[in-house]
Protein backbone atom coordinates (compact mmCIF):
# COMPACT_ATOMS: atom_id res chain seq x y z
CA UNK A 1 -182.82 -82.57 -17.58
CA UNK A 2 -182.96 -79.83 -14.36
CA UNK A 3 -179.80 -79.63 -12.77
CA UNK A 4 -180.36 -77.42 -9.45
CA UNK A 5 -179.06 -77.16 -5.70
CA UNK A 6 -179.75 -80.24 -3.84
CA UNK A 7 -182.56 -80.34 -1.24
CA UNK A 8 -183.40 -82.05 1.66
CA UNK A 9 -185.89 -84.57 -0.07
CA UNK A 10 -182.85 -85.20 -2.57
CA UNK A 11 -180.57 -87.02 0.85
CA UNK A 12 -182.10 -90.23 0.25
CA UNK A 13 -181.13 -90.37 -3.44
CA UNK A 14 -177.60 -88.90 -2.74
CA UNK A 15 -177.20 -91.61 -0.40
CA UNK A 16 -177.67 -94.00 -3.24
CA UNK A 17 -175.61 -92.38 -5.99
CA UNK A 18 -172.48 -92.23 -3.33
CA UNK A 19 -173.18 -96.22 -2.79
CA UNK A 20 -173.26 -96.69 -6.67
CA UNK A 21 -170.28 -94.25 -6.98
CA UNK A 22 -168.45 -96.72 -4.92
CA UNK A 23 -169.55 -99.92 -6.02
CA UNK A 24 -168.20 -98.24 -9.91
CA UNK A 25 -164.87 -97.22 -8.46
CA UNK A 26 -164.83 -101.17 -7.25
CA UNK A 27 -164.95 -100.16 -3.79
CA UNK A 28 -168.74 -101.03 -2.32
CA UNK A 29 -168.06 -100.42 1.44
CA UNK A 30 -166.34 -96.70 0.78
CA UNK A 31 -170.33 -94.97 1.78
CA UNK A 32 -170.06 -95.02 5.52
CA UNK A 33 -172.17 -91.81 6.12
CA UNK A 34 -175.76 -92.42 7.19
CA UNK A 35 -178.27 -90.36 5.54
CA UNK A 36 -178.78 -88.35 9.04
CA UNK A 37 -175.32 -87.63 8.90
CA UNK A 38 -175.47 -86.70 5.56
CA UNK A 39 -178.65 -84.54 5.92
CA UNK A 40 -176.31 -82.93 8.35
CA UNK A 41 -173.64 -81.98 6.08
CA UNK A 42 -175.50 -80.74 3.84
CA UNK A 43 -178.33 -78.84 5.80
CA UNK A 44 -177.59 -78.70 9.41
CA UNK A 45 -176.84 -75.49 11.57
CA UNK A 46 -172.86 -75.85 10.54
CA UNK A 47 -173.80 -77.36 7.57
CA UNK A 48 -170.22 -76.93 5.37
CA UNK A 49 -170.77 -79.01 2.02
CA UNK A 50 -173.65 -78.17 -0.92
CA UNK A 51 -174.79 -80.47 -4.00
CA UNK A 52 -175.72 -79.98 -7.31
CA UNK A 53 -177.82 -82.93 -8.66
CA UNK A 54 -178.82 -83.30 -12.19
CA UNK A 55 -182.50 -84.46 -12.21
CA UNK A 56 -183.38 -86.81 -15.38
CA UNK A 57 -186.63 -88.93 -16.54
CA UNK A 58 -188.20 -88.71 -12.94
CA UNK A 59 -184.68 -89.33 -10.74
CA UNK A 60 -181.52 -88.64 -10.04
CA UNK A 61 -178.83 -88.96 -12.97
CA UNK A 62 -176.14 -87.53 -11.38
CA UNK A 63 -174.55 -85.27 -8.18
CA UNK A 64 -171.67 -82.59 -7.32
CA UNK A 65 -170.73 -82.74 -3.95
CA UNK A 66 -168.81 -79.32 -3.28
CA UNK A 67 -167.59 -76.82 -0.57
CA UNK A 68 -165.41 -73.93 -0.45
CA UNK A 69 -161.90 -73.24 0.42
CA UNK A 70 -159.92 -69.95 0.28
CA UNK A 71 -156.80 -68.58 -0.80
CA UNK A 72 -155.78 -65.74 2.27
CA UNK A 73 -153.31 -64.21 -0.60
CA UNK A 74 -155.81 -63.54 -2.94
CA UNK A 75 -158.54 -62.88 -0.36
CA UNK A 76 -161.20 -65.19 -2.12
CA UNK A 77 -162.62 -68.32 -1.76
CA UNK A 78 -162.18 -71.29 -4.74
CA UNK A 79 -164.94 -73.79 -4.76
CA UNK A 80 -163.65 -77.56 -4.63
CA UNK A 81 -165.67 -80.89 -6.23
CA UNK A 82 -165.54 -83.56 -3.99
CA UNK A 83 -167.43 -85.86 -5.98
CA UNK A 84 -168.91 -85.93 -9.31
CA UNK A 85 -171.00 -88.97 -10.18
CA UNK A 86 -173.11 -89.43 -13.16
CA UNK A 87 -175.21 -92.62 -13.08
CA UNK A 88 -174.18 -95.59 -16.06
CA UNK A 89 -177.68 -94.86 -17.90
CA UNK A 90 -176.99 -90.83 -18.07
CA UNK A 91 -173.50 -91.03 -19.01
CA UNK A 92 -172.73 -89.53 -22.61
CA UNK A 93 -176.15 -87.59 -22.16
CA UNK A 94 -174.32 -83.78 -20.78
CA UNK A 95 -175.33 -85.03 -17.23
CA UNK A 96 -171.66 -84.35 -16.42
CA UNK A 97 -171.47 -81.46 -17.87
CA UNK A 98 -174.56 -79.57 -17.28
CA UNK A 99 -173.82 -80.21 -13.65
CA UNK A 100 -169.56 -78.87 -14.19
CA UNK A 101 -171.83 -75.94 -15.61
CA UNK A 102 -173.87 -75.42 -12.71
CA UNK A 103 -170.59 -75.17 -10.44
CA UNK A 104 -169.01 -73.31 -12.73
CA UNK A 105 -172.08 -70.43 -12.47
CA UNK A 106 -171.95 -71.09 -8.92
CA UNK A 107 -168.08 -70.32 -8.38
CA UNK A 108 -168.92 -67.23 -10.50
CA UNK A 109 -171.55 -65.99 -8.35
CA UNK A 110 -169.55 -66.76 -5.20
CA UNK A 111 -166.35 -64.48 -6.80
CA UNK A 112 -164.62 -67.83 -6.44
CA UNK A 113 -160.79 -67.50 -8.11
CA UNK A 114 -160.66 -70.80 -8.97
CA UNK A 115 -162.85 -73.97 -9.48
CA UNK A 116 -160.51 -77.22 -8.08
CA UNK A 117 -160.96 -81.01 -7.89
CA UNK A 118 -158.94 -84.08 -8.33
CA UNK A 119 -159.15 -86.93 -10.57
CA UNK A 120 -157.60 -90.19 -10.13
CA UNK A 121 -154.88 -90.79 -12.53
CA UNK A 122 -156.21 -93.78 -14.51
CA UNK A 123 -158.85 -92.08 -14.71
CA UNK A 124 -158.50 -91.56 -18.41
CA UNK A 125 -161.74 -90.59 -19.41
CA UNK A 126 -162.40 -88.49 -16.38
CA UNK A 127 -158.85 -86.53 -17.79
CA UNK A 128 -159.87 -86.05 -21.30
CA UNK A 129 -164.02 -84.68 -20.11
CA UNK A 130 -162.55 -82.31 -17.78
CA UNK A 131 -159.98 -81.12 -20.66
CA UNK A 132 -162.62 -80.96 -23.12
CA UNK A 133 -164.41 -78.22 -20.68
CA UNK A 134 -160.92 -76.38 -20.62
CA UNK A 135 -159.77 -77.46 -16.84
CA UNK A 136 -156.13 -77.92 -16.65
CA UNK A 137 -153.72 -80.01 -14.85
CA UNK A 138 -152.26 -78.52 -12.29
CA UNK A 139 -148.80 -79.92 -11.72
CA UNK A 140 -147.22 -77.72 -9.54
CA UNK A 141 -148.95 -79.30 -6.54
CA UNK A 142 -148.69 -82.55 -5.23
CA UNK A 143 -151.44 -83.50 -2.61
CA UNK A 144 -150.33 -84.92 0.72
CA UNK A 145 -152.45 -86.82 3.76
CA UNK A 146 -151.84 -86.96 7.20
CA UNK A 147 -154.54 -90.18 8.16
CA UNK A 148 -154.90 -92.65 10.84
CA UNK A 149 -152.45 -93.32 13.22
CA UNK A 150 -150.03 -90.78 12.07
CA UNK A 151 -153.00 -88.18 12.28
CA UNK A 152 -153.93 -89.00 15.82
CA UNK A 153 -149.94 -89.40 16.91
CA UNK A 154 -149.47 -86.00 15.77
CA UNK A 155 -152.79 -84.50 17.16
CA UNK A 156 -151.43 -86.12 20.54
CA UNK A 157 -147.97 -84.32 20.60
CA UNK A 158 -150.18 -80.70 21.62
C-alpha cells in the first residue's frame, strides 16, 4: 500500500470513491460535483481542498479529503477531514489508518494545532477507530448550519 497526496490523474477515481462513499452511507445521489469541478477544488488557481489517497493492488482503496482552518487566538492553522472513505475490500487492512497517518504527518509539517473532523453519531465503529488512534471527543462544541433558505434570507438582509 502507497498512501501519498492526490494528483490530478487520481480525480477520476476520487470521483468514484465519493459515489461509493454515498451509496455506503445509503445516500447514492449525495456526489453532485462533476469531476471538472472537482479537478478544480483540488488543483485549480484557488484551489482550497487537498487529498490523501491510499493506493492498493493497482487502485484506489481509500481517500482523505482535507483543508485547513485557523484558530486567530492561537495564530495557527488546524487541518480538518472532510471525508475519509476506505473502500469495502480494504477495510480492516490499515487503509484507514495509514491514510489518518498521512494527515497526521501532514498537520505536523503544516504547524497545525489541531487535527479536527466529525463523525456521525451512529457511527459506532467510525467512534471506536478514531479512539483507538487516540482522537477524542470533543464535547464542548456543538456544530450549527445556516443552509438553504435561511442561508440566502439572511445573505439578503445586507
Amino acid at each position: 500500500m502507497i498512501v501519498r497526496p492526490a494528483t490530478p490523474a487520481d480525480v477520476p477515481a476520487i470521483h468514484a470513491l465519493l459515489k461509493e462513499f454515498g451509496a455506503h452511507g445509503g445516500n447514492p445521489d449525495w456526489v453532485r460535483v462533476s469531476l471538472d469541478q472537482l479537478h478544480a477544488i483540488f488543483f485549480g488557481p484557488t484551489a482550497w481542498c487537498a487529498a490523501h489517497v491510499a493506493e492498493r493492488g493497482g487502485g484506489l482503496a481509500g481517500m482523505a479529503l482535507w483543508f485547513l482552518n485557523f484558530n486567530f487566538g492561537l495564530g495557527r492553522p488546524g487541518l480538518y477531514l472532510e471525508d475519509l472513505f476506505v473502500t469495502a475490500e480494504a477495510r480492516d487492512a490499515g487503509v484507514g489508518e495509514a491514510l489518518m497517518r498521512a494527515l497526521a504527518a501532514e498537520a505536523v509539517r503544516r504547524d497545525c494545532v489541531w487535527m479536527d473532523w466529525m463523525v456521525l453519531t451512529d457511527n459506532v465503529g467510525a467512534q471506536r477507530f478514531y479512539a483507538r488512534l487516540g482522537a477524542a471527543e470533543q464535547d464542548e462544541w456543538r456544530l450549527w448550519r445556516l443552509e438553504g433558505q435561511a442561508l440566502t434570507d439572511l445573505a439578503g438582509e445586507i
